[in-house]
Protein backbone atom coordinates (compact mmCIF):
# COMPACT_ATOMS: atom_id res chain seq x y z
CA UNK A 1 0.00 0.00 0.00
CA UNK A 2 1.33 3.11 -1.19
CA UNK A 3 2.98 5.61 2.05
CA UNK A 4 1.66 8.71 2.72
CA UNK A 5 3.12 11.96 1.85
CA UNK A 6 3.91 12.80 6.00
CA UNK A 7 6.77 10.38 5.13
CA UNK A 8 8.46 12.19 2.77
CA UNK A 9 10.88 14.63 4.12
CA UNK A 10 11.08 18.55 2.77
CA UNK A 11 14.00 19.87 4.53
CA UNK A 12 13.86 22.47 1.79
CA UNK A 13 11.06 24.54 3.37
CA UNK A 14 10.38 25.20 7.39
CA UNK A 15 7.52 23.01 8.45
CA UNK A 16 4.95 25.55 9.73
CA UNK A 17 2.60 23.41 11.20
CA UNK A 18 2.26 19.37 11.25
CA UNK A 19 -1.32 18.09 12.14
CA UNK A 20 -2.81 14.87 12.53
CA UNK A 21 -3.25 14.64 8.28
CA UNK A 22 -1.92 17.75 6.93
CA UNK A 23 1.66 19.02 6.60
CA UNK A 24 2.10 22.82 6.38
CA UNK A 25 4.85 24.77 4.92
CA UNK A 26 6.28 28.50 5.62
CA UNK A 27 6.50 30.03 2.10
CA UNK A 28 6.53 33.74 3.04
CA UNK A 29 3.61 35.30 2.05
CA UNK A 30 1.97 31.53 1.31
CA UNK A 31 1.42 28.49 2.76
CA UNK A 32 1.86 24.70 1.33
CA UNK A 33 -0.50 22.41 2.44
CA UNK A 34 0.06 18.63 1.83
CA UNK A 35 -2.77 16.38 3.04
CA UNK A 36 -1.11 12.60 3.68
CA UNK A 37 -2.56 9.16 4.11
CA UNK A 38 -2.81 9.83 8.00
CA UNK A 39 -5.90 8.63 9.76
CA UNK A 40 -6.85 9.46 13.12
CA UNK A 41 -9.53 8.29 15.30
CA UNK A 42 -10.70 9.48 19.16
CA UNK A 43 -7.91 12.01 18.64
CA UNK A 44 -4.99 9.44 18.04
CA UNK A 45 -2.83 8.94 15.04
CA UNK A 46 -2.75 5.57 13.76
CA UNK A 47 0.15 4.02 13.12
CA UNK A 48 -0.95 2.65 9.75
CA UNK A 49 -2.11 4.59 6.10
CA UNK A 50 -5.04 4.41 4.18
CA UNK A 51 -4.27 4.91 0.31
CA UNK A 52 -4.97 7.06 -1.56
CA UNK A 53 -6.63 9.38 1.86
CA UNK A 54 -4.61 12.88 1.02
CA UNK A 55 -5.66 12.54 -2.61
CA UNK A 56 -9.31 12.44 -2.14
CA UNK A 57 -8.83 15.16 0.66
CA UNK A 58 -7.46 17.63 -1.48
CA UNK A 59 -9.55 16.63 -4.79
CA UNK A 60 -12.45 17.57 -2.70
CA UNK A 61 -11.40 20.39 -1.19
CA UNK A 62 -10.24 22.09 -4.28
CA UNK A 63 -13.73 21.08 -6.07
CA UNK A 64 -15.50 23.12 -3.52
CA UNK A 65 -13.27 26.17 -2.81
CA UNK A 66 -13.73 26.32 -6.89
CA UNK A 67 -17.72 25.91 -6.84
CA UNK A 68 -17.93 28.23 -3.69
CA UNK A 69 -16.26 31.51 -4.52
CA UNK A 70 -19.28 33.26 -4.88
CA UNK A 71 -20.75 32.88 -1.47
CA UNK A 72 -17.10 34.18 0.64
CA UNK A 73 -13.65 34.09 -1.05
CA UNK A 74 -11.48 31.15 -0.01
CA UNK A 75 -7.40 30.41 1.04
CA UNK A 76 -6.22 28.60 -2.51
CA UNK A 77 -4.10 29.85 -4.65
CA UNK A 78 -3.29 27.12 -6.89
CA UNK A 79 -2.83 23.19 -6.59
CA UNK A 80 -0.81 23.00 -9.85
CA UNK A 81 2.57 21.63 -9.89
CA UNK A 82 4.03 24.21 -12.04
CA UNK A 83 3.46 26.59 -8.90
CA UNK A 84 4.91 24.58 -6.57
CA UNK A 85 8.57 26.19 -5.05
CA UNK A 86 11.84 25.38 -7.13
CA UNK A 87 13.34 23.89 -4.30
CA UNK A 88 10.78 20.96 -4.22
CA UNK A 89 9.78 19.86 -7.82
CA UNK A 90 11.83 16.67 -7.40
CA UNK A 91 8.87 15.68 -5.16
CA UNK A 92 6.31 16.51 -7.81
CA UNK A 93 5.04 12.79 -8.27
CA UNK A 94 4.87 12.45 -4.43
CA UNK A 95 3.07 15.61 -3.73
CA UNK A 96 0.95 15.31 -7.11
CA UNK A 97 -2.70 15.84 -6.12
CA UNK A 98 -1.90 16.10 -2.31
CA UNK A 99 -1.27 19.90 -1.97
CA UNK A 100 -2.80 23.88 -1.81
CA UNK A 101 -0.79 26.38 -2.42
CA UNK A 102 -3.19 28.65 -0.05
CA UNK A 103 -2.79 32.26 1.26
CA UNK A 104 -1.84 33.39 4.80
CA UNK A 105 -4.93 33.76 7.01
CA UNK A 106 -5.14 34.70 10.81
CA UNK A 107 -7.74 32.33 11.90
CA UNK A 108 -10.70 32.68 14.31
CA UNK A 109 -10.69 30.19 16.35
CA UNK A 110 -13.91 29.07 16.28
CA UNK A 111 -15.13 25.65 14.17
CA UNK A 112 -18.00 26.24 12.53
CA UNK A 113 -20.13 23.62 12.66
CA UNK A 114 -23.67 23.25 10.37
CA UNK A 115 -25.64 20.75 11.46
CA UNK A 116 -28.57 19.63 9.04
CA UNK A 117 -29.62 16.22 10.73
CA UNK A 118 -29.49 15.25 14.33
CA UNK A 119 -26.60 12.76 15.21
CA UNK A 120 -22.46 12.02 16.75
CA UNK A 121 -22.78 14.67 19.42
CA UNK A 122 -25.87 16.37 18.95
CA UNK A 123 -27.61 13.87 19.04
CA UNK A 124 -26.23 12.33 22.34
CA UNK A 125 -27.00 16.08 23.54
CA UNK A 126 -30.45 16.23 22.45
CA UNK A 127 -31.27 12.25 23.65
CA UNK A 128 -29.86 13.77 27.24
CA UNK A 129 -30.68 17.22 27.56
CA UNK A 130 -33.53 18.07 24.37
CA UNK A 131 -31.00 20.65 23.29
CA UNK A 132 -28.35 20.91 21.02
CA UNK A 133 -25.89 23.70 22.22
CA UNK A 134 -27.61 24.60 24.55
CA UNK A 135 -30.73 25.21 21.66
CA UNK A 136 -34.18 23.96 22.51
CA UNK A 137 -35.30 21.43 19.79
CA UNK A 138 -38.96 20.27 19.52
CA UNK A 139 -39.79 17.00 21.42
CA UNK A 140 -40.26 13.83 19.45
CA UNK A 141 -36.94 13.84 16.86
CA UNK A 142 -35.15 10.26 16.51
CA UNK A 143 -31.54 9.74 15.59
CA UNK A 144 -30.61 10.99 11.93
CA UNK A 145 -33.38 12.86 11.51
CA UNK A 146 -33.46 15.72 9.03
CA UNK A 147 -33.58 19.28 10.97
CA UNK A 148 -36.25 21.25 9.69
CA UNK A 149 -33.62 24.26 9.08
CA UNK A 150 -30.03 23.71 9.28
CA UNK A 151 -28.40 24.97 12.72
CA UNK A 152 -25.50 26.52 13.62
CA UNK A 153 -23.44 24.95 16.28
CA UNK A 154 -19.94 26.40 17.08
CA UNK A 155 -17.36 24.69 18.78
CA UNK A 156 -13.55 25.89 20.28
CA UNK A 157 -10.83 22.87 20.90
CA UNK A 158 -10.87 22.42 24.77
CA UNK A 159 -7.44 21.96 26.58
CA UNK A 160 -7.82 18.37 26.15
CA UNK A 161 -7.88 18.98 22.64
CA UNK A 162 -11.08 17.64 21.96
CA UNK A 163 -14.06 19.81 20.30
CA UNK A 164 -16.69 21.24 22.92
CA UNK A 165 -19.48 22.55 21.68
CA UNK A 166 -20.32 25.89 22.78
CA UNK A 167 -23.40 28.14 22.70
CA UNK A 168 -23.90 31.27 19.94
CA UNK A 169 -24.01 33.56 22.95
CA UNK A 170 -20.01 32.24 23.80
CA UNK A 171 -18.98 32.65 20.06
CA UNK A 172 -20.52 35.84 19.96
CA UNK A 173 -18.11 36.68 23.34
CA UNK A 174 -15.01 35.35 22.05
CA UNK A 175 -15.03 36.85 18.05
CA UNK A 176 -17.89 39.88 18.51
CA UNK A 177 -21.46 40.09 17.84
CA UNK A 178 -21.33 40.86 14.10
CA UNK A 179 -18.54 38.42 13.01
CA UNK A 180 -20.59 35.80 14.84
CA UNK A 181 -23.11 36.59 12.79
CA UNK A 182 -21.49 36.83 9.86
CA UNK A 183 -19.81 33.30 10.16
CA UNK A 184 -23.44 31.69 11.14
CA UNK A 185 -24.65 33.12 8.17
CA UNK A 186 -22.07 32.26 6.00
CA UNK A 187 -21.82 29.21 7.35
CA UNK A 188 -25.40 27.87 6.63
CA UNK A 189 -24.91 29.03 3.33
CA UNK A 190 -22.30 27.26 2.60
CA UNK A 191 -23.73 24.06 4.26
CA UNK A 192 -27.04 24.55 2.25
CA UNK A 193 -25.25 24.90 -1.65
CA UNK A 194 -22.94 21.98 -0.21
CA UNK A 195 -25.74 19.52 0.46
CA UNK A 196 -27.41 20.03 -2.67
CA UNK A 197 -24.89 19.63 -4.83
CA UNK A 198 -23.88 16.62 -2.96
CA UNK A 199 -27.36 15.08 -2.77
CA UNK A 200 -27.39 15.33 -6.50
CA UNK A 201 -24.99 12.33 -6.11
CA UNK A 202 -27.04 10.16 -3.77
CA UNK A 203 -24.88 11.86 -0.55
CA UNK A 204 -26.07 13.38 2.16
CA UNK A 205 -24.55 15.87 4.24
CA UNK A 206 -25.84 15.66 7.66
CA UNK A 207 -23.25 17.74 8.88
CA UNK A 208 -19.96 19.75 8.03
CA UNK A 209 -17.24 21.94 9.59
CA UNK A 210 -16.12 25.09 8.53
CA UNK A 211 -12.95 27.09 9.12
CA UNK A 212 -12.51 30.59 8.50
CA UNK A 213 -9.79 33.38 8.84
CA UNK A 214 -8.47 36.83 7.91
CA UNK A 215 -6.69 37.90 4.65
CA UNK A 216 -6.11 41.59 3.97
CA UNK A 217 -8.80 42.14 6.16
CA UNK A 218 -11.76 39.99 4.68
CA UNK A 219 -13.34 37.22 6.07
CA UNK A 220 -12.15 33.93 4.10
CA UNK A 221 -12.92 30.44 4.06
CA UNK A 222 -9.83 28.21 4.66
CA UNK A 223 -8.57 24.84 5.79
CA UNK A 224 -10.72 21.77 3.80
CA UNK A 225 -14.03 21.91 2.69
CA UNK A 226 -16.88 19.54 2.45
CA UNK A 227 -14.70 16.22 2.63
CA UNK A 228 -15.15 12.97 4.74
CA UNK A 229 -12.48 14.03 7.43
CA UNK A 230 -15.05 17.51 8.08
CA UNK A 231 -18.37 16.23 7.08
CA UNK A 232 -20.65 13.04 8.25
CA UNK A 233 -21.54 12.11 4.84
CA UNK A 234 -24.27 9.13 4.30
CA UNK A 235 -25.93 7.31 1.50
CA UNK A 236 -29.23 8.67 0.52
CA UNK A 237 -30.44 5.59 -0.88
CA UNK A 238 -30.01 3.85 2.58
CA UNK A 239 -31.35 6.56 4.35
CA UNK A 240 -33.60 6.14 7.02
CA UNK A 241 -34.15 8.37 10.46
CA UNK A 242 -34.39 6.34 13.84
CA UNK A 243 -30.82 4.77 13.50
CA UNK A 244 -27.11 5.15 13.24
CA UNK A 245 -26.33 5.56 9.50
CA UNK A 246 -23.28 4.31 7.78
CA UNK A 247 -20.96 7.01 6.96
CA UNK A 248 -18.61 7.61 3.58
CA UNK A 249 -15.52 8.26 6.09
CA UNK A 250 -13.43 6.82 8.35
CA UNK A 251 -16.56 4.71 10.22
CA UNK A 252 -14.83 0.93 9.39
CA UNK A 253 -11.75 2.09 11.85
CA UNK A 254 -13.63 3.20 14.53
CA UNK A 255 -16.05 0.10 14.20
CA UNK A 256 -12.97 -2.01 14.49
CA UNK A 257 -11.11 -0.06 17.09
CA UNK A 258 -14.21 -0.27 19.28
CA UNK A 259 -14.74 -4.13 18.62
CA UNK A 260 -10.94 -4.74 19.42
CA UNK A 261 -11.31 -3.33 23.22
CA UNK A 262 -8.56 -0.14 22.52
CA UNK A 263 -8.53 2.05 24.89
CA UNK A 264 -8.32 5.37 23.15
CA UNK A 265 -5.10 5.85 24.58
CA UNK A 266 -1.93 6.39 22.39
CA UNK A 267 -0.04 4.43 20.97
CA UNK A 268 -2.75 3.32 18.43
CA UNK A 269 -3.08 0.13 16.97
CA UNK A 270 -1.89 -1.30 13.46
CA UNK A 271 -5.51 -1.94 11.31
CA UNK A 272 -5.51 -5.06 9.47
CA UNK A 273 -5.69 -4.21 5.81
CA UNK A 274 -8.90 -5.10 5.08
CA UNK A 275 -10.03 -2.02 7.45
CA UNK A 276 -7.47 -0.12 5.37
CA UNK A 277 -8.76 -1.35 1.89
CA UNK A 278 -12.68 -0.64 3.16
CA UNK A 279 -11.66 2.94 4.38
CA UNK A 280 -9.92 3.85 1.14
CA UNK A 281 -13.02 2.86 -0.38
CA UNK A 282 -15.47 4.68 1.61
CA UNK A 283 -12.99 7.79 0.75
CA UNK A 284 -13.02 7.30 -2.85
CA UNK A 285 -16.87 6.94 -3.39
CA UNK A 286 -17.61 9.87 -1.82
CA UNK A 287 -15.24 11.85 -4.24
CA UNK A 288 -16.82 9.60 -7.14
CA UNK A 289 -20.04 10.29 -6.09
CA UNK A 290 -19.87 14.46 -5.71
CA UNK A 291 -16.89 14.89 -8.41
CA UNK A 292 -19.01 12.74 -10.52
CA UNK A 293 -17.55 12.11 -14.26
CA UNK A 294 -14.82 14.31 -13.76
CA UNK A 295 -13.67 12.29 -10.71
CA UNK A 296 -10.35 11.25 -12.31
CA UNK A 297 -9.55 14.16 -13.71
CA UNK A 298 -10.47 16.49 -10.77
């Protein structure tokens, strides 16, 4: 199975920041940003890859930022090789279709999360409390089921490092009033052109993250967009409210991680390949599915 790109070293550039997927560069005035075959899962990177991962990342990412510049500009610059620095076109086939050449944002730190159906934490929330954030939702809903408007729920990265969700009211204290506002709004419309493009593929979007930062001022969309690792993403045609639904993501590792008694703590453990193959999988549908004929090409 093919290694992922967080194993290939670029001495030629300072790292600027290395995440649980992503690599990021120090350009200057840019950023490179190379997505690997890196999977996490309850906050733990595994020791093992799943093909092909970075690829389908970035092909998705770079679909949307292109589809989406009309509702808020967005971080990319490019993700042609012919951009990429001098210093690293030796590692042109490695890199191929893993990287963004993407602008220089200062972020608000604030995930912006659109929820559309009611499950992972919400759910657990609502099943507990009724509420989700803190929100009232009417009595009655089941797991899965479709919202009757998509909700905003914000979240911050606690000290543990996990995501909390917190309430608009805190969001609104932490960024102001109006840019709270602004990155609700935004954010729903984003999440609403998203999940109709993707349903047009038999995919729903029952959730999604967004990031967002500053360039020159304006508010811009940056990070990923609309991909397995920062959306729950389920069939259509197996659709049904009431249940868990299966997920186009990274749902086959934490099925078997679960089932093999881990105990969340690092170091992970190695997942036999054919967790690996059916992950991959799951990956590449999804970018079938929304890229749709121009899925190899994209």
């Amino acid at each position: 199975m093919s290694r992922a790109i967080g194993e290939v070293a670029l001495p030629q550039l300072p790292l600027f920041r290395r995440g649980k997927v992503r690599d990021t560069y120090d350009l200057g005035d840019r950023l490179l940003m190379v997505a690997s075959d890196r999977i996490s899962a309850f906050d733990v990177v595994l020791p093992d890859l799943i093909p092909g991962k970075g690829r389908v990342l970035t092909g998705l990412s770079t679909y949307w930022f292109g589809l989406t510049r009309h509702i808020i500009p967005n971080h990319l610059l490019s993700a042609s090789e012919a951009d990429l620095p001098p210093a690293i076109r030796g590692h042109g086939e490695e890199l191929a279709e893993r990287f963004m050449l993407v602008r220089r944002a200062e972020r608000i730190d604030i995930e912006c999360v659109v929820r559309g159906y009611l499950a992972g934490s919400a759910w657990y929330e609502y099943r507990q409390y009724g509420t989700v954030c803190g929100e009232a939702l009417p009595a009655g809903l089941v797991e899965s089921q479709q919202l009757d408007v998509p909700i905003f729920t914000p979240a911050i990265k606690a000290d543990a490092g996990h995501d909390e969700n917190i309430s608009f009211e805190r969001a609104a204290e932490l960024v102001d009033t109006d840019v709270a506002q602004r990155l609700r709004e935004v954010s729903i419309e984003l999440y609403r052109f998203g999940a109709q493009r993707a349903r047009a593929g038999g995919i729903i979007v029952a959730d999604t993250k967004f990031e967002f930062g500053w360039v020159d001022g304006r508010l811009t969309l940056i990070d990923e967009l609309l991909t397995p690792d920062s959306s729950r993403l389920w069939d259509s045609e197996h659709y049904a409210p009431g249940r868990a639904q299966e997920s186009f993501d990274k749902q086959p590792v934490r099925d078997w991680l679960v089932a093999s008694g881990w105990d969340k703590t690092p170091p992970g453990p190695h997942l036999p390949d054919e967790v690996r193959r059916a992950t991959a999988g799951r990956y590449e549908e999804a970018r079938r599915r929304i890229v749709g004929k121009d899925a190899e090409t994209a």
